[in-house]
PDB file of N, CA and C in Angstrom:
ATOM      1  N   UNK A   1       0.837  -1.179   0.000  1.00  0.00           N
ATOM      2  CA  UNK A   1       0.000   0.000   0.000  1.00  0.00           C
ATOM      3  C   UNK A   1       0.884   1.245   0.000  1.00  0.00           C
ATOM      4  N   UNK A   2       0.413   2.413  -0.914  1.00  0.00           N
ATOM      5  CA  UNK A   2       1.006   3.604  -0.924  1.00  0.00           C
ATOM      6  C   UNK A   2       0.859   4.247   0.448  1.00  0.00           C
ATOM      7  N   UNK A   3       1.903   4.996   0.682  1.00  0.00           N
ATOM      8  CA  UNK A   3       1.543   5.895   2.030  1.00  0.00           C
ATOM      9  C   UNK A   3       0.669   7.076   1.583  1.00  0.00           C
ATOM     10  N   UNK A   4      -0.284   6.984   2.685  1.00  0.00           N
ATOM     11  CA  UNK A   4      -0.905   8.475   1.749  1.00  0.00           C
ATOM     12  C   UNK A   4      -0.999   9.734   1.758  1.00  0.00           C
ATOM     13  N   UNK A   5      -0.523   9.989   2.892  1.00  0.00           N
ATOM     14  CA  UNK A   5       0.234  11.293   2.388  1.00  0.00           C
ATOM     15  C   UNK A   5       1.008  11.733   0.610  1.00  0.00           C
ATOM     16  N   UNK A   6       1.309  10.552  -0.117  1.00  0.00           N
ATOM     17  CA  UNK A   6       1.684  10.900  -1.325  1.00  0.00           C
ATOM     18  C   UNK A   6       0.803  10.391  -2.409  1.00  0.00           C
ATOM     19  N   UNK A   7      -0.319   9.970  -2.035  1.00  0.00           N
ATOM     20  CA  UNK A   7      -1.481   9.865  -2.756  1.00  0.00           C
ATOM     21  C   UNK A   7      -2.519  11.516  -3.308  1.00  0.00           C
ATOM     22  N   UNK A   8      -2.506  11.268  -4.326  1.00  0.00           N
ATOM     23  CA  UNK A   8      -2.831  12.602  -5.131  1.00  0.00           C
ATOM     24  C   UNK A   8      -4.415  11.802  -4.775  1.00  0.00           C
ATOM     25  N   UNK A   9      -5.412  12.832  -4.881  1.00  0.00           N
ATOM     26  CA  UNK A   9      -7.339  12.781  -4.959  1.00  0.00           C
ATOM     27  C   UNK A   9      -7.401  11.607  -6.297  1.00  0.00           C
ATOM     28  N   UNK A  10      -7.054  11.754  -6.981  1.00  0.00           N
ATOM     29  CA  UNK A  10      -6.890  10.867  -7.988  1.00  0.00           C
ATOM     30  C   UNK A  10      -6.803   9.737  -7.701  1.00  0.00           C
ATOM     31  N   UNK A  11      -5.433   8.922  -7.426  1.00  0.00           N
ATOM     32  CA  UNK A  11      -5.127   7.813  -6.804  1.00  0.00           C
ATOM     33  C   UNK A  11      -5.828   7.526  -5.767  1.00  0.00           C
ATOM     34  N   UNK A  12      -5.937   8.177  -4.620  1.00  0.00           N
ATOM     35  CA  UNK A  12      -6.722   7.861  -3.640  1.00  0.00           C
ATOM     36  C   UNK A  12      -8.012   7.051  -4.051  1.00  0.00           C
ATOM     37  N   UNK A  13      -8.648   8.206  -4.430  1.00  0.00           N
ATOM     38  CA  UNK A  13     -10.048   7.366  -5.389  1.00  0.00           C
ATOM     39  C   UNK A  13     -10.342   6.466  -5.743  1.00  0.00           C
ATOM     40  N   UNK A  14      -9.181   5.987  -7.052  1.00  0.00           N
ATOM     41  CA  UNK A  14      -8.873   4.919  -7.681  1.00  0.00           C
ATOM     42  C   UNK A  14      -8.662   3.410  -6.643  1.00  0.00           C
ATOM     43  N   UNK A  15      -8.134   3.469  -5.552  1.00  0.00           N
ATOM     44  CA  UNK A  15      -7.702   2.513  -4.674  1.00  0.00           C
ATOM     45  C   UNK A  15      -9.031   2.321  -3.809  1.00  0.00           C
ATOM     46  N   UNK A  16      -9.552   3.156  -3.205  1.00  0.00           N
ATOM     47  CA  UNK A  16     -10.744   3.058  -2.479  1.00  0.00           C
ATOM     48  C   UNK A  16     -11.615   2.689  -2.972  1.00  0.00           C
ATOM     49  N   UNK A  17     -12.128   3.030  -4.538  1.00  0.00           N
ATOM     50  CA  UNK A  17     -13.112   2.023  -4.977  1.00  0.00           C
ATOM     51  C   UNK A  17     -12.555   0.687  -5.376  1.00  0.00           C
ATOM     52  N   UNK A  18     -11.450   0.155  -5.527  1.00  0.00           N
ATOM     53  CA  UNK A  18     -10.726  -1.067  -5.835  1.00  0.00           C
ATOM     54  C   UNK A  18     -11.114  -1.727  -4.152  1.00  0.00           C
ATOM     55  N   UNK A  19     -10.785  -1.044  -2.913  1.00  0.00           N
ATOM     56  CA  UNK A  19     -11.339  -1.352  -1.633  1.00  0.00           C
ATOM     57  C   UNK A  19     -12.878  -1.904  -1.865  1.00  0.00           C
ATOM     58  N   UNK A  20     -13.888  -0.622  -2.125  1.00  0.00           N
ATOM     59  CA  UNK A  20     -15.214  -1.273  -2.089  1.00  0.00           C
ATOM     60  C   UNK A  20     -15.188  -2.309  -3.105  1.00  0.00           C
ATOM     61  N   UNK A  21     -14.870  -2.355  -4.301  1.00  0.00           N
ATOM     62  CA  UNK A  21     -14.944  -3.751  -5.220  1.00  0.00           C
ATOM     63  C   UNK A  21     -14.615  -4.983  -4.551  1.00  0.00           C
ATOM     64  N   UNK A  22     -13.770  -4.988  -3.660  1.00  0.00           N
ATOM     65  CA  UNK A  22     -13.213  -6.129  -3.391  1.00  0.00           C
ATOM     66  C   UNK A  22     -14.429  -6.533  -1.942  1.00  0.00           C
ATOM     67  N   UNK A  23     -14.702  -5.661  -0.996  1.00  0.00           N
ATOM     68  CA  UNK A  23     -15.492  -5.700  -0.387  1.00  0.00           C
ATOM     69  C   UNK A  23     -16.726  -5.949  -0.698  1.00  0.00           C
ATOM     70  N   UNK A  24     -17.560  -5.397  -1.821  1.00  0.00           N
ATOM     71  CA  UNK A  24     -18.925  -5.831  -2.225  1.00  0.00           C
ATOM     72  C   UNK A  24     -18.900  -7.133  -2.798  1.00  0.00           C
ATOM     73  N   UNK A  25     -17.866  -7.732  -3.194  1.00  0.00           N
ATOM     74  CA  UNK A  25     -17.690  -8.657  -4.105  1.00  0.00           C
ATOM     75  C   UNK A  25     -18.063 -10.232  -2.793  1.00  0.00           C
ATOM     76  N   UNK A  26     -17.519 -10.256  -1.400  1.00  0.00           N
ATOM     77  CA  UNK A  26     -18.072 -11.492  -0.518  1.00  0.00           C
ATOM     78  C   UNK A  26     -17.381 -12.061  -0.461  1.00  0.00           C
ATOM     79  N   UNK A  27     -16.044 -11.937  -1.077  1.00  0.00           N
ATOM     80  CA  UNK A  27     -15.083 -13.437  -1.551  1.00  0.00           C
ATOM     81  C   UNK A  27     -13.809 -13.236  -0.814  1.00  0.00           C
ATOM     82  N   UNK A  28     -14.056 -11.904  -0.180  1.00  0.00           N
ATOM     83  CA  UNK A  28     -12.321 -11.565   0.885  1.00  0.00           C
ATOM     84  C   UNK A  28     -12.744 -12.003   2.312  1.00  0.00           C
ATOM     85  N   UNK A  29     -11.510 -13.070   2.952  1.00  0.00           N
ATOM     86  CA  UNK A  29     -12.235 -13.572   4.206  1.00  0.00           C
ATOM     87  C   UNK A  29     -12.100 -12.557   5.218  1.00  0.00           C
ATOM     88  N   UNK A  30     -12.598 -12.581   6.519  1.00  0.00           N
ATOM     89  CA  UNK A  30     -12.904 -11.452   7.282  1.00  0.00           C
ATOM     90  C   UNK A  30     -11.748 -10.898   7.569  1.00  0.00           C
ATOM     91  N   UNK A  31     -10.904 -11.252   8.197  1.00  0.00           N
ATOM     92  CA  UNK A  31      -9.718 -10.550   8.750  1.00  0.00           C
ATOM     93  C   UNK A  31      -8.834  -9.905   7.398  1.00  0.00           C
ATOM     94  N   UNK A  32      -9.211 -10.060   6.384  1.00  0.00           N
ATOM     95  CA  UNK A  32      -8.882  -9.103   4.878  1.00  0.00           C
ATOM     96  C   UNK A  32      -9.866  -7.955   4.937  1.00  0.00           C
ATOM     97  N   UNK A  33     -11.006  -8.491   5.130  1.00  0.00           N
ATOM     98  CA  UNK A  33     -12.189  -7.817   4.912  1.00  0.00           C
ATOM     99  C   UNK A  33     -12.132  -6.145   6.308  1.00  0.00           C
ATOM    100  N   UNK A  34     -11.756  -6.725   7.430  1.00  0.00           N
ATOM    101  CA  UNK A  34     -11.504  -5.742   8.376  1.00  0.00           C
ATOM    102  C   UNK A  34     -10.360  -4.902   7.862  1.00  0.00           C
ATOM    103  N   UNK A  35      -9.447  -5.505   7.408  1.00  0.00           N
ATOM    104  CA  UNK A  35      -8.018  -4.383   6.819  1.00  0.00           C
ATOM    105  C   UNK A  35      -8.614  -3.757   5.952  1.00  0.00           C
ATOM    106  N   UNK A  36      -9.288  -4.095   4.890  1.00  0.00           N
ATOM    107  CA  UNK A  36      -9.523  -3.309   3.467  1.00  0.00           C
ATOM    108  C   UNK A  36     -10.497  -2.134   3.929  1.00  0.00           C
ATOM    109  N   UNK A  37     -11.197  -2.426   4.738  1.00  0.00           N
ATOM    110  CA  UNK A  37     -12.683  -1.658   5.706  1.00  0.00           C
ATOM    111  C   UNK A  37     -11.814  -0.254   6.345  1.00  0.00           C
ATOM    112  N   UNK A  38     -10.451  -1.030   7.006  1.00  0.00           N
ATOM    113  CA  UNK A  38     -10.084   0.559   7.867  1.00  0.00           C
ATOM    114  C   UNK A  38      -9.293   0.973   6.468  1.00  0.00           C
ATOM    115  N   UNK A  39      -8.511   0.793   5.301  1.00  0.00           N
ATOM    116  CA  UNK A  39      -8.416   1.331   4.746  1.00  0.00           C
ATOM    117  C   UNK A  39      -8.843   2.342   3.829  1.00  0.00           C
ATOM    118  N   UNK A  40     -10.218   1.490   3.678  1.00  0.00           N
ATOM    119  CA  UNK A  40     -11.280   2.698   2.956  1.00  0.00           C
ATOM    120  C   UNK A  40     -11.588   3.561   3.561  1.00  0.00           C
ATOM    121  N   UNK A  41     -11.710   3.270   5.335  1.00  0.00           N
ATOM    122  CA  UNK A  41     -11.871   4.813   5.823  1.00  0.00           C
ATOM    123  C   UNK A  41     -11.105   5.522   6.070  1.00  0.00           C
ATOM    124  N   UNK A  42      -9.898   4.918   5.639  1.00  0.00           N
ATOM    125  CA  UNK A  42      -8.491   6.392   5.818  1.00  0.00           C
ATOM    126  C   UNK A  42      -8.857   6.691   4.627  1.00  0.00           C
ATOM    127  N   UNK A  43      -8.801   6.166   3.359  1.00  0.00           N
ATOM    128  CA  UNK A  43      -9.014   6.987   2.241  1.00  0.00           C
ATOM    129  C   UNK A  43      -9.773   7.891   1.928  1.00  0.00           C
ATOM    130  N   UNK A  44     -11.057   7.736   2.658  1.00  0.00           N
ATOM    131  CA  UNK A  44     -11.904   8.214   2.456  1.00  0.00           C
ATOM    132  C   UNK A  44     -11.893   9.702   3.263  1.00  0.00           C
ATOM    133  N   UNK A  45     -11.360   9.719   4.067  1.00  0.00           N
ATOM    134  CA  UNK A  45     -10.595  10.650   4.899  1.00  0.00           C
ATOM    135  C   UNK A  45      -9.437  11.234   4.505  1.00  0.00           C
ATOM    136  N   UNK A  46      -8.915  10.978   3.564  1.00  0.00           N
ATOM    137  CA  UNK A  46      -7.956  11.333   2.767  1.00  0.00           C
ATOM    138  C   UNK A  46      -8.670  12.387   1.420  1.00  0.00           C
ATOM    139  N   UNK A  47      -9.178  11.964   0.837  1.00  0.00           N
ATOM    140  CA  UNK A  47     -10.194  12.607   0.033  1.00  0.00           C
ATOM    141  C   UNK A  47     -10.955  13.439   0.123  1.00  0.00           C
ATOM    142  N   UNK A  48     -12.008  13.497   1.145  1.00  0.00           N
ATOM    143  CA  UNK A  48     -12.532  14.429   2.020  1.00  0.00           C
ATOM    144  C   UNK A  48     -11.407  15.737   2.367  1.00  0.00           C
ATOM    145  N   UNK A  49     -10.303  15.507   3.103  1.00  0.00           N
ATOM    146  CA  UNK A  49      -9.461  16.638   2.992  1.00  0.00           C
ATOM    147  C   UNK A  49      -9.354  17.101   1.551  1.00  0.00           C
ATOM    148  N   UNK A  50      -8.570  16.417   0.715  1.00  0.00           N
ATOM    149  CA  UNK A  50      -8.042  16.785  -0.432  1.00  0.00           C
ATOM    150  C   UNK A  50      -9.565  17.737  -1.056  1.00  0.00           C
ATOM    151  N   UNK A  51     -10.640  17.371  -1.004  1.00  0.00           N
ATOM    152  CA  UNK A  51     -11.586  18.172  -1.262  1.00  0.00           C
ATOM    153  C   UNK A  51     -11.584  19.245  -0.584  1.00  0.00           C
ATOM    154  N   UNK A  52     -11.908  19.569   0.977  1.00  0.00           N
ATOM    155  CA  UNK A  52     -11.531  20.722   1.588  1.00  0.00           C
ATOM    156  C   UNK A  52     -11.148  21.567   1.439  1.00  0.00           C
ATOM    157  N   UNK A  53      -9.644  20.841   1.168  1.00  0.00           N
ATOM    158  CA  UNK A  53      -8.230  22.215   0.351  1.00  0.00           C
ATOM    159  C   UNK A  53      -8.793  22.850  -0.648  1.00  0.00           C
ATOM    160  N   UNK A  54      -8.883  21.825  -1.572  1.00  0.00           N
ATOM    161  CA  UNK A  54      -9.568  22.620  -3.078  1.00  0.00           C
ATOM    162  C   UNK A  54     -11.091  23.799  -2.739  1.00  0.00           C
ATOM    163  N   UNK A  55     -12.004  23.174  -2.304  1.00  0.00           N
ATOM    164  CA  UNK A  55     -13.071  24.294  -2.128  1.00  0.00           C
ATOM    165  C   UNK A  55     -12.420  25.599  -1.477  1.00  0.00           C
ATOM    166  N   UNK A  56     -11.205  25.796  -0.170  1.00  0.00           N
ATOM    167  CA  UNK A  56     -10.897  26.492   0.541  1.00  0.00           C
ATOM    168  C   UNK A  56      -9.524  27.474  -0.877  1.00  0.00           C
ATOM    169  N   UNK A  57      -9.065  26.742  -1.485  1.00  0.00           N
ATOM    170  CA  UNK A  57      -8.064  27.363  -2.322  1.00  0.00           C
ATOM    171  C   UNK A  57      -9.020  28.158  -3.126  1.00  0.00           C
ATOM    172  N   UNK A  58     -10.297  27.614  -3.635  1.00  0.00           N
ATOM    173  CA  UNK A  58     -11.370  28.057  -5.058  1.00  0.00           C
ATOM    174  C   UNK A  58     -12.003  29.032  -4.338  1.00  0.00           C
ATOM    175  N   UNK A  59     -12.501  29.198  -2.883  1.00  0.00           N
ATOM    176  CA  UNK A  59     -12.996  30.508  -2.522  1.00  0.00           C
ATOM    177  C   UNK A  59     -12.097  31.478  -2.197  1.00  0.00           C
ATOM    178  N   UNK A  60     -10.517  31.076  -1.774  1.00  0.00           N
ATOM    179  CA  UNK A  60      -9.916  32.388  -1.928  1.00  0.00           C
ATOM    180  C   UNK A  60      -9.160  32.995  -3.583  1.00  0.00           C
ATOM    181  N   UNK A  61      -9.550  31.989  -4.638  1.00  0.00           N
ATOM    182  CA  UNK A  61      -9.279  33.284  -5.935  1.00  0.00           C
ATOM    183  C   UNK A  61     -11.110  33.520  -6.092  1.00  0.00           C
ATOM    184  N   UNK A  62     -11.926  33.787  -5.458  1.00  0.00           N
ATOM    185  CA  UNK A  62     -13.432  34.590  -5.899  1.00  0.00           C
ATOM    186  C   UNK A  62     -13.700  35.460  -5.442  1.00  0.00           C
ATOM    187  N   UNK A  63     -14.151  36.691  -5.753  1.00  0.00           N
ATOM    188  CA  UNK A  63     -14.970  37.652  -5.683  1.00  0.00           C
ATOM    189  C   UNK A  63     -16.211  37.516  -4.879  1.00  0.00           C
ATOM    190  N   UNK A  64     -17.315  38.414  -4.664  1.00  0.00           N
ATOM    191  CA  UNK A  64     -18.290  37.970  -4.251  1.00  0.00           C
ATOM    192  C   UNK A  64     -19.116  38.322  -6.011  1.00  0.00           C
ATOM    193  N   UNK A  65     -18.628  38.844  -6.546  1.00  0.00           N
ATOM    194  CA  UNK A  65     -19.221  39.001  -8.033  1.00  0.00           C
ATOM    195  C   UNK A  65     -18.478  37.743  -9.027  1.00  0.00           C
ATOM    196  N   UNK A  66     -17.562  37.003  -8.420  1.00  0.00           N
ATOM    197  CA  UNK A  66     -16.915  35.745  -8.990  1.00  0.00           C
ATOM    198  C   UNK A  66     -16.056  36.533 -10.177  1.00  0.00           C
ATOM    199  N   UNK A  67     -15.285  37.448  -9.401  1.00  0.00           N
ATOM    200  CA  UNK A  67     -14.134  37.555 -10.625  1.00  0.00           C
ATOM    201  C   UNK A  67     -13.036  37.008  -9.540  1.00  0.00           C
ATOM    202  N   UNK A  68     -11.871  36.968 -10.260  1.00  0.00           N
ATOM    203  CA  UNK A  68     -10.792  36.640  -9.642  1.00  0.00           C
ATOM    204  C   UNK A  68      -9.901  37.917  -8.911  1.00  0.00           C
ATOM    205  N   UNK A  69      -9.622  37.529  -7.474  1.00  0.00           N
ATOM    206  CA  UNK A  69      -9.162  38.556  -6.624  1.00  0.00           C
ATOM    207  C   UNK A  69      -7.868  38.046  -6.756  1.00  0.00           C
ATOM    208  N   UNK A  70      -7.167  36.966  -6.431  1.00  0.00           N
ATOM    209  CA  UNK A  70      -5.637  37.012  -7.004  1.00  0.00           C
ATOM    210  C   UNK A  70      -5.961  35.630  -6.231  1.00  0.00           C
ATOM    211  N   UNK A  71      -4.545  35.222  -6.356  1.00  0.00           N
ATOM    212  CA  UNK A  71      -4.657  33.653  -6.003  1.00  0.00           C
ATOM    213  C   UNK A  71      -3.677  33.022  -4.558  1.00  0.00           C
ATOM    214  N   UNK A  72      -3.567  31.969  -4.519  1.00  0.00           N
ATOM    215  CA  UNK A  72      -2.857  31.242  -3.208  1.00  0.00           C
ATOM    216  C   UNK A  72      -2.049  30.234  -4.272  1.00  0.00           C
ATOM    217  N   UNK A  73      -0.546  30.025  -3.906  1.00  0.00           N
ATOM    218  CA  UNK A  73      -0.123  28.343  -4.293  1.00  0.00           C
ATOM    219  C   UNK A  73      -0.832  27.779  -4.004  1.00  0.00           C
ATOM    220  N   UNK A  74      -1.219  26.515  -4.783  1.00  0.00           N
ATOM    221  CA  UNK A  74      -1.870  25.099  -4.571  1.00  0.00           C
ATOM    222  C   UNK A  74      -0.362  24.480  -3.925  1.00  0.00           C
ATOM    223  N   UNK A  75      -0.690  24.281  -2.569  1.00  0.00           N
ATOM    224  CA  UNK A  75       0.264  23.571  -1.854  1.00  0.00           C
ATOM    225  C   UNK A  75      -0.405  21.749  -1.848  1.00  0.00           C
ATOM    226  N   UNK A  76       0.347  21.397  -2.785  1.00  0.00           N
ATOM    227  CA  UNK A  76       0.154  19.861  -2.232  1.00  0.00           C
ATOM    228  C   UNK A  76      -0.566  18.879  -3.359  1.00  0.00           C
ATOM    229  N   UNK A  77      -1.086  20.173  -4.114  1.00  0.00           N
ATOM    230  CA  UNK A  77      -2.291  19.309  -4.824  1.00  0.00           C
ATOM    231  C   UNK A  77      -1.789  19.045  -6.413  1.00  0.00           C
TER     232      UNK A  77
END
């Protein structure tokens, strides 16, 4: 497993639904089934931030008339 801290929203994604696939699917025995379970909820928690940032980066280049007031580095993303 990637550490995720270096998992881009992208990847993250990609792995967490590979998590639920494998989980909806019935065929991983439990003590797989418990690992893949807390993994999806770090990911999913992983994602959730990575969303955060972005809404919090996208309201500081807006206006309240939605022009662009100037911008922030995208740190991270």
């Amino acid at each position: 497993m990637t550490e995720l801290s270096a998992l881009s929203f992208e990847a993250a994604m990609a792995e967490l639904e590979d998590v639920v696939r494998k989980l909806e699917s019935g065929s991983v025995p439990l003590e797989e089934s418990i690992a893949l379970y807390e993994r999806g909820a770090t990911l999913k928690a992983h994602c959730d931030a990575k969303l955060r940032a972005a809404e919090e980066k996208v309201e500081l280049i807006r206006a309240r008339d939605g022009a662009a007031v100037g911008t922030v580095p995208a740190e991270g993303m």
